[in-house]
N, C-alpha and C. Protein backbone atom coordinates (compact mmCIF):
# COMPACT_ATOMS: atom_id res chain seq x y z
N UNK A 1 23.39 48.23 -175.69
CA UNK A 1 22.31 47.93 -174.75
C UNK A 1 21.11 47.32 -175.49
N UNK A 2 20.49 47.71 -176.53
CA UNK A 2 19.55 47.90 -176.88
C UNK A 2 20.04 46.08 -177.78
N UNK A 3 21.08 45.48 -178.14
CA UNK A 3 21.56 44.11 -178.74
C UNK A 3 21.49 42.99 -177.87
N UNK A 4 21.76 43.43 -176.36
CA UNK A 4 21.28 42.53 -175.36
C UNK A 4 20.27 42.62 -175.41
N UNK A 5 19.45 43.47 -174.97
CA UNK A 5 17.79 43.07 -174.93
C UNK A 5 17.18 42.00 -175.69
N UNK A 6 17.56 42.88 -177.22
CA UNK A 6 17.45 41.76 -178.04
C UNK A 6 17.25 40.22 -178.39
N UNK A 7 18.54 40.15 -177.50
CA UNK A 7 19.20 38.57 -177.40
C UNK A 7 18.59 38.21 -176.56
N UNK A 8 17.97 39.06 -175.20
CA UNK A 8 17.15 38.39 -174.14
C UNK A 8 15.76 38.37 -174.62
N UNK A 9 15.33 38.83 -175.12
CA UNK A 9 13.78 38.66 -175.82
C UNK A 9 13.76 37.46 -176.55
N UNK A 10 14.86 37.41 -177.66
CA UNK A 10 14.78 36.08 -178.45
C UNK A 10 15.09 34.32 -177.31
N UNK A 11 16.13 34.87 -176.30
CA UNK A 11 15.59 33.84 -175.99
C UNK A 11 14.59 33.15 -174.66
N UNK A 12 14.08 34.57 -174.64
CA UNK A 12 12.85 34.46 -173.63
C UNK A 12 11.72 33.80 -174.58
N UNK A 13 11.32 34.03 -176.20
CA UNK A 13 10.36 33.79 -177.37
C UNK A 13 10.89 31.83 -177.00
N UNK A 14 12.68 31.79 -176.94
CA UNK A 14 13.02 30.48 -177.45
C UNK A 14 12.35 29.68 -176.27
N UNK A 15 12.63 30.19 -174.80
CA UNK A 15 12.34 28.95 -174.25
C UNK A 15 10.64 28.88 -173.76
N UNK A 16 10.09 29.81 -174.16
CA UNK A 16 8.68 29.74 -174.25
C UNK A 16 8.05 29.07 -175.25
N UNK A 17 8.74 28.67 -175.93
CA UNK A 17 8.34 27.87 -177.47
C UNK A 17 8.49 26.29 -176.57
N UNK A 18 9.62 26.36 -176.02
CA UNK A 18 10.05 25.05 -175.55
C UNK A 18 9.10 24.36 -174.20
N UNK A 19 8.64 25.32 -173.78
CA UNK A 19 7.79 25.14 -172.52
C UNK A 19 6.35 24.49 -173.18
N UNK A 20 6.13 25.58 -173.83
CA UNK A 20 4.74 25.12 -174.84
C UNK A 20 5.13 23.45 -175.51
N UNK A 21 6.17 23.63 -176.26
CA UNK A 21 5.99 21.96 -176.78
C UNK A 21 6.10 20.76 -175.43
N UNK A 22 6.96 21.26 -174.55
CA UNK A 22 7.47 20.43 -173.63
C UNK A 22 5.62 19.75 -173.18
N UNK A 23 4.84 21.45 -172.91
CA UNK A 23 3.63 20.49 -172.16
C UNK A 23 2.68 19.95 -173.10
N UNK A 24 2.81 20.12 -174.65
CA UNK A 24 1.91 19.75 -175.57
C UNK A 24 1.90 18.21 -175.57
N UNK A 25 3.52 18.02 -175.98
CA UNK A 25 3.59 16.55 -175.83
C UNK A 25 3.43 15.62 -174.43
N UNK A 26 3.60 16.50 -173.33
CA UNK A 26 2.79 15.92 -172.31
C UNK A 26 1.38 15.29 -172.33
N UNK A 27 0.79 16.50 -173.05
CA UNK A 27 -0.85 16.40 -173.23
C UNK A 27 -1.14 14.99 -174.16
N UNK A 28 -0.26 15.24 -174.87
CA UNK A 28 -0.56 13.82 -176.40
C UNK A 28 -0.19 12.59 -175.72
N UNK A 29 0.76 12.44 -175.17
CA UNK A 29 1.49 11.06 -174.15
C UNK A 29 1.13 11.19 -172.83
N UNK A 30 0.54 10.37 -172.17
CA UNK A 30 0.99 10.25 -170.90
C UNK A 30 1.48 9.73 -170.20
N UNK A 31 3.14 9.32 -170.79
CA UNK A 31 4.12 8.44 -170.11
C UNK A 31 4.99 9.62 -170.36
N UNK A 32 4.77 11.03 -170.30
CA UNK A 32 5.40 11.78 -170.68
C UNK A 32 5.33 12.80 -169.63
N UNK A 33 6.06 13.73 -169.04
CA UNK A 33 5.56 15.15 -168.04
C UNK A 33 6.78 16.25 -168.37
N UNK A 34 5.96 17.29 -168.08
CA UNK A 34 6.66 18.77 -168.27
C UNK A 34 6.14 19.11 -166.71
N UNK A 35 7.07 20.06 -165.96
CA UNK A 35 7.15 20.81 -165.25
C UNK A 35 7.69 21.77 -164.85
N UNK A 36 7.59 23.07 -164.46
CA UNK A 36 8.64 23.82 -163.83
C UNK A 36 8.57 23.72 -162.80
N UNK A 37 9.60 24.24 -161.96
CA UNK A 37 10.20 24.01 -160.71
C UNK A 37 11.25 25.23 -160.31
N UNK A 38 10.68 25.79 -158.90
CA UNK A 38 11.76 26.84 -158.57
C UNK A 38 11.70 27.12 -156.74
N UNK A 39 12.97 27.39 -156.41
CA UNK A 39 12.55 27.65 -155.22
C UNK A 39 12.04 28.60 -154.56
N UNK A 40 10.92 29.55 -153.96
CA UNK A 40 10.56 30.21 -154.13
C UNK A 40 10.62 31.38 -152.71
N UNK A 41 10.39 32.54 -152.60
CA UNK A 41 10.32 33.61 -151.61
C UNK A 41 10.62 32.59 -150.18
N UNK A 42 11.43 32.58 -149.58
CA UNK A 42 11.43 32.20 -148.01
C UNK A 42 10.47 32.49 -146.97
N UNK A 43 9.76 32.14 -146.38
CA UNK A 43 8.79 32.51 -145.26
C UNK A 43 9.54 32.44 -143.92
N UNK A 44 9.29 34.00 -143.17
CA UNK A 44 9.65 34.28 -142.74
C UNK A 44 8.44 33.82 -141.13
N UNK A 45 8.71 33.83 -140.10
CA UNK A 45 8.21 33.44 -138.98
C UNK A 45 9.06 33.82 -137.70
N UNK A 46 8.30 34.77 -136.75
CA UNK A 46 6.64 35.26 -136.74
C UNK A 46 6.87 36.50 -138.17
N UNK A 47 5.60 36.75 -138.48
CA UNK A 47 5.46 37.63 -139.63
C UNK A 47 4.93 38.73 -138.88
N UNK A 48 5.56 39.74 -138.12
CA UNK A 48 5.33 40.93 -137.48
C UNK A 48 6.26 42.56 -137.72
N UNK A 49 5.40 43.25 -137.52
CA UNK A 49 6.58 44.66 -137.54
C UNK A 49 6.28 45.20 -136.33
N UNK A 50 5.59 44.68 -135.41
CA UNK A 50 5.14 44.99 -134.08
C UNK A 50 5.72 44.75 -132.93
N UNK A 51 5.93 45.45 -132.11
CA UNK A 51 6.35 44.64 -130.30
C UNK A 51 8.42 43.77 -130.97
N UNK A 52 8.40 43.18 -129.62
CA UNK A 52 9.15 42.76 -129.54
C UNK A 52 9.45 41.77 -130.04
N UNK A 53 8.30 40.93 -131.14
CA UNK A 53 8.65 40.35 -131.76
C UNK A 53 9.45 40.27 -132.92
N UNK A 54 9.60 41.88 -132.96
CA UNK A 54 9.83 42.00 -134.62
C UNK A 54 11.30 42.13 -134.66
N UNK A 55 11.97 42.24 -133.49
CA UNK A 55 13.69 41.79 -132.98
C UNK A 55 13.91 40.81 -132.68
N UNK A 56 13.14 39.86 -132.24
CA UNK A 56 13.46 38.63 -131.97
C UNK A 56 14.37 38.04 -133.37
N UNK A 57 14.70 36.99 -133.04
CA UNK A 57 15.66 35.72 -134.20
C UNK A 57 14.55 35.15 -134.91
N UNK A 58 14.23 35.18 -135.86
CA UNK A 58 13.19 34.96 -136.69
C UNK A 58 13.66 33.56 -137.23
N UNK A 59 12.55 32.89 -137.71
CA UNK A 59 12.94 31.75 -138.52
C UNK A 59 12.21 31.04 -139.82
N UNK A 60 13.27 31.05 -141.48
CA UNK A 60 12.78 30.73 -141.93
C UNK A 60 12.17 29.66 -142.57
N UNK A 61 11.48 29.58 -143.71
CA UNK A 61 11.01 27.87 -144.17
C UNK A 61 11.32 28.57 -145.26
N UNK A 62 12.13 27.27 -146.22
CA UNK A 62 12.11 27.18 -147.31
C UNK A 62 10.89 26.62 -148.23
N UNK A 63 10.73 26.97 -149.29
CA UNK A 63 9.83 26.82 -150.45
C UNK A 63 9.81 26.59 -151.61
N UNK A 64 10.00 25.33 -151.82
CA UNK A 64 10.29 24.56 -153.23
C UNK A 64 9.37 23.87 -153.67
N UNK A 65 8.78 24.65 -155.13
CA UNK A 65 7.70 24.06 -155.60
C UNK A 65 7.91 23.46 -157.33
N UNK A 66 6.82 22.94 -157.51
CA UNK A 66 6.99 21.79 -158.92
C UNK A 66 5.70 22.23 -159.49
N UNK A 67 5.51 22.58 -160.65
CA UNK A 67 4.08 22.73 -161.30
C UNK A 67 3.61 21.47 -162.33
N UNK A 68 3.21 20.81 -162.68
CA UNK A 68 2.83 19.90 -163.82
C UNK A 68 2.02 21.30 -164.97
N UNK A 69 3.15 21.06 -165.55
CA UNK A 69 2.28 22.20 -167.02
C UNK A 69 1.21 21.49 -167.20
N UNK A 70 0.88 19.80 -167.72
CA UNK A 70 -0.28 19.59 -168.24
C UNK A 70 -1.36 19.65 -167.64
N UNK A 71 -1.03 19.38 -166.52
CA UNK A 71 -2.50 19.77 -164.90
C UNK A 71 -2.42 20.85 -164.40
N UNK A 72 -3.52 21.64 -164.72
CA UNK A 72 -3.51 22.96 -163.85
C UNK A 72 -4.03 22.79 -162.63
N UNK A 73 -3.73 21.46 -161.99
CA UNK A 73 -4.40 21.35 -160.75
C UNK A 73 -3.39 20.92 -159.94
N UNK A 74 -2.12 20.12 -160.24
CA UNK A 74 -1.09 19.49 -159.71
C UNK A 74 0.10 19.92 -159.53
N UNK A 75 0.16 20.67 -158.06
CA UNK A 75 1.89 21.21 -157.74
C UNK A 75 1.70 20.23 -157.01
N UNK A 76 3.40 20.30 -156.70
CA UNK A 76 4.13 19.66 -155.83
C UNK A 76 4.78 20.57 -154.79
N UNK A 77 4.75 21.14 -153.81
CA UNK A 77 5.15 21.21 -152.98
C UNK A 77 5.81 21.41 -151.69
N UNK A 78 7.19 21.39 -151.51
CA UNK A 78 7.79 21.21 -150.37
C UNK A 78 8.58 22.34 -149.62
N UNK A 79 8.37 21.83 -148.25
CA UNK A 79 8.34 23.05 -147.36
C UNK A 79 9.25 22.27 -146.09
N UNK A 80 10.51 23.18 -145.62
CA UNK A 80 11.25 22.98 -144.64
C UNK A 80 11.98 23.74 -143.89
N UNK A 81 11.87 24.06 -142.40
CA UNK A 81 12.43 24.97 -142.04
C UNK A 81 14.23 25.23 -141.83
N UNK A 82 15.01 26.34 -141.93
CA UNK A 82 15.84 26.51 -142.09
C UNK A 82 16.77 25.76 -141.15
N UNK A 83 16.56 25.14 -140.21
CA UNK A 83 16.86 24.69 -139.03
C UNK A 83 17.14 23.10 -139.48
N UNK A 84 16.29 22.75 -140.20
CA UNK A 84 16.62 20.97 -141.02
C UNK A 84 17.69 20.86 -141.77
N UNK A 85 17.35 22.42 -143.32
CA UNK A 85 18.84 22.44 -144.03
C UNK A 85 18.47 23.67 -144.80
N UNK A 86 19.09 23.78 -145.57
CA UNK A 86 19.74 25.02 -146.35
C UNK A 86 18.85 25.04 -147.30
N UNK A 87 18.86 25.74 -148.11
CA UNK A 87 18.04 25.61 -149.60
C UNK A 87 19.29 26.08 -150.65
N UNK A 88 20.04 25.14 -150.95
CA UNK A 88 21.11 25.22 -151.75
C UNK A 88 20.83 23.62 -152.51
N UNK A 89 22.27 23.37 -153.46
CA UNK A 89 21.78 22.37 -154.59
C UNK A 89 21.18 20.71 -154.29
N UNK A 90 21.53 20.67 -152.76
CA UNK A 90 21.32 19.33 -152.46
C UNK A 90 20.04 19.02 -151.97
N UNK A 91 19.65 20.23 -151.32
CA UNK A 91 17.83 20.31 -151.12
C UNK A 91 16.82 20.39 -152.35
N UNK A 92 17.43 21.21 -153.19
CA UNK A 92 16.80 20.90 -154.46
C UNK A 92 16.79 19.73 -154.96
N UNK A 93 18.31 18.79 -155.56
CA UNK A 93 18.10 17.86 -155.80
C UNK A 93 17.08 16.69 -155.50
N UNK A 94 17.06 16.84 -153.94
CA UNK A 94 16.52 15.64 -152.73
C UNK A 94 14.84 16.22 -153.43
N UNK A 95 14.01 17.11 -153.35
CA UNK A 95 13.06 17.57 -153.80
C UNK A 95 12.68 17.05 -154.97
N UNK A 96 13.75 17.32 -156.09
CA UNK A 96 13.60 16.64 -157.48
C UNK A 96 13.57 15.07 -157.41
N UNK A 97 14.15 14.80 -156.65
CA UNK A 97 14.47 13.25 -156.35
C UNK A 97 13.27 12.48 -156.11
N UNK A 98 12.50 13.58 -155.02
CA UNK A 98 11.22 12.85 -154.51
C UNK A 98 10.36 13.27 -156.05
N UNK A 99 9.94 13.84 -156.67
CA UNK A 99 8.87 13.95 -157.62
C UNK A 99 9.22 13.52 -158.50
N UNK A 100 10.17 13.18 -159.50
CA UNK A 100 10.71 11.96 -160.40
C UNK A 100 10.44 11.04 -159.71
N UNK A 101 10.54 10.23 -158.66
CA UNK A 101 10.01 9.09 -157.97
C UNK A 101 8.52 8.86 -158.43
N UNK A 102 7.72 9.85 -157.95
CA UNK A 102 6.80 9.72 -157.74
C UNK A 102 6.04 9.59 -159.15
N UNK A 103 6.27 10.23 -160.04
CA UNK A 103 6.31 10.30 -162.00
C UNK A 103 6.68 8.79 -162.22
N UNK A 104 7.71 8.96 -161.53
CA UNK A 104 7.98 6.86 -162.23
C UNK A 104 6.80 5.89 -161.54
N UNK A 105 6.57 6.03 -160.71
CA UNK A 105 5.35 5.42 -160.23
C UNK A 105 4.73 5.45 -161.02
N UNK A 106 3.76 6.34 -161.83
CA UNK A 106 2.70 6.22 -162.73
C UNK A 106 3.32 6.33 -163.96
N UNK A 107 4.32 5.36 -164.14
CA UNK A 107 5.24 5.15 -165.22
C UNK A 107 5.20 6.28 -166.42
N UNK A 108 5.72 7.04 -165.80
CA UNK A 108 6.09 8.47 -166.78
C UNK A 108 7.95 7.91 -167.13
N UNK A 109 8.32 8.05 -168.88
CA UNK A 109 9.30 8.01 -168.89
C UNK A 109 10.62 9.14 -169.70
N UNK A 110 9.43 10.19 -170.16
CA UNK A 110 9.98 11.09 -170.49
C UNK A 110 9.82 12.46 -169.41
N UNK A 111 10.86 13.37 -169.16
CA UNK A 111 10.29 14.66 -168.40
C UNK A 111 10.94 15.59 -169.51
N UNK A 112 10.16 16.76 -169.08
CA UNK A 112 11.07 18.29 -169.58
C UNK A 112 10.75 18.75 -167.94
N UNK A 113 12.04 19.18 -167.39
CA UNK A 113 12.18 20.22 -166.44
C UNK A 113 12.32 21.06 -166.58
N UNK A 114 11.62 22.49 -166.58
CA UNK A 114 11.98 23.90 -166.69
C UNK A 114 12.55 24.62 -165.56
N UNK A 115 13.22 25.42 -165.61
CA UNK A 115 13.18 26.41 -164.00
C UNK A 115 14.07 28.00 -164.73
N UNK A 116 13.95 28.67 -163.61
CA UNK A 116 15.16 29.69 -163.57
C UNK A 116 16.42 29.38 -164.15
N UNK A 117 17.18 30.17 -164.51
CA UNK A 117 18.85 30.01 -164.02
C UNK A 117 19.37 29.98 -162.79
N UNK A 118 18.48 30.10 -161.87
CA UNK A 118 19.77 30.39 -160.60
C UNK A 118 20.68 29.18 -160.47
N UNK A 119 21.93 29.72 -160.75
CA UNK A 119 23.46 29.18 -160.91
C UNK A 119 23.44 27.92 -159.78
N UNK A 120 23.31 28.75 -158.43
CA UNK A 120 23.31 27.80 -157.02
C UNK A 120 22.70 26.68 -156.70
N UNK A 121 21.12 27.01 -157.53
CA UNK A 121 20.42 26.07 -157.20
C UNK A 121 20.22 24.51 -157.98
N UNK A 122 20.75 25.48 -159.59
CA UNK A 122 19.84 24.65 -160.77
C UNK A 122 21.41 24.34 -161.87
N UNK A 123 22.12 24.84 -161.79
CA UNK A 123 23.52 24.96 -162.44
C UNK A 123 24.43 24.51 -161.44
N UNK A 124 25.03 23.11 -161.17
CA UNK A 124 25.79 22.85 -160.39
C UNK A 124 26.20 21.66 -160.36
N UNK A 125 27.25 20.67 -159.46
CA UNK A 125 27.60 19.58 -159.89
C UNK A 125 26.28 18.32 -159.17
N UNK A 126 25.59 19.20 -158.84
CA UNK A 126 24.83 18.16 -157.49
C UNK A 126 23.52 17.74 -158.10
N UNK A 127 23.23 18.99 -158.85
CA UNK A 127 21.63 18.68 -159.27
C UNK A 127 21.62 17.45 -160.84
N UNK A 128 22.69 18.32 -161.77
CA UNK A 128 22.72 16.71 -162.96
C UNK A 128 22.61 15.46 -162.62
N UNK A 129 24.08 14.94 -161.15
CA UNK A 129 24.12 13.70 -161.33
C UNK A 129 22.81 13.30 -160.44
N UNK A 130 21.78 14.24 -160.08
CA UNK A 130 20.91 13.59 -159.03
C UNK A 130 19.80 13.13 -159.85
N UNK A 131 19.43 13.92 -161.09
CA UNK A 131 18.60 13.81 -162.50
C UNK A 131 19.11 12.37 -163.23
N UNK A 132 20.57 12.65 -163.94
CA UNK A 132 20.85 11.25 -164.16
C UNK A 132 20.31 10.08 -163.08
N UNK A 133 20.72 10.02 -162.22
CA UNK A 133 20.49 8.52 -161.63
C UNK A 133 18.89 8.43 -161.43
N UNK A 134 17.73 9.46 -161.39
CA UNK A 134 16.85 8.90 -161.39
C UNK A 134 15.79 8.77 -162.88
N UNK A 135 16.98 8.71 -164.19
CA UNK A 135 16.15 8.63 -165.30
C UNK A 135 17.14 6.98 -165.83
């Protein structure tokens, strides 16, 4: 037990090292960007424990956001209710799709993307080739 931890500390140290350089060299270049990106808590609607609303069919919005490490002023974003689509790898992608767009605009040509592991979202065949085609 106590060898896993281990291994998860070292590489919690590793990719915090990597986050730090990722936004340093952001800072030094600015044809350069670091961000993380994750999808985040679902919002739920109506938000009640009261009356009869609180049996009703509820409905949620998804929440997928983008941080710019070098701007502590600049997220990105995006919000859609469950009813449009899913929040699985192709909504992510389409998300990533739009903010690499928008980076190439102000001719950024390097990124570091950070995120979670989640397998579904960020580990899959949908999200690489959607990264490749827009670098």
């Amino acid at each position: 037990m106590q060898k896993e931890y281990d291994k998860h500390l070292m590489k919690k140290e590793t990719m915090c090292k990597l986050k730090d350089d990722a936004k340093q060299d952001a800072l030094e270049n600015n044809t350069h960007a670091s961000a993380v990106f994750d999808v985040e808590v679902m919002l739920t609607n109506p938000k009640t424990v009261y009356g009869d609303a609180h049996y009703m069919c509820k409905l949620d919005t998804h929440n997928f956001t983008m941080y710019n490490c070098e701007s502590k002023k600049e997220v990105f974003r995006y919000l859609w209710p469950e009813y449009v689509a899913s929040r699985g790898s192709n909504e992510v992608a389409s998300c990533m799709f739009d903010y690499l767009s928008i980076m190439a605009e102000r001719k950024v040509d390097k990124f570091s993307l950070l995120s979670d592991s989640c397998a579904e979202q960020h580990k899959n065949h949908t999200y690489g080739p959607h990264v490749m085609v827009c670098s």
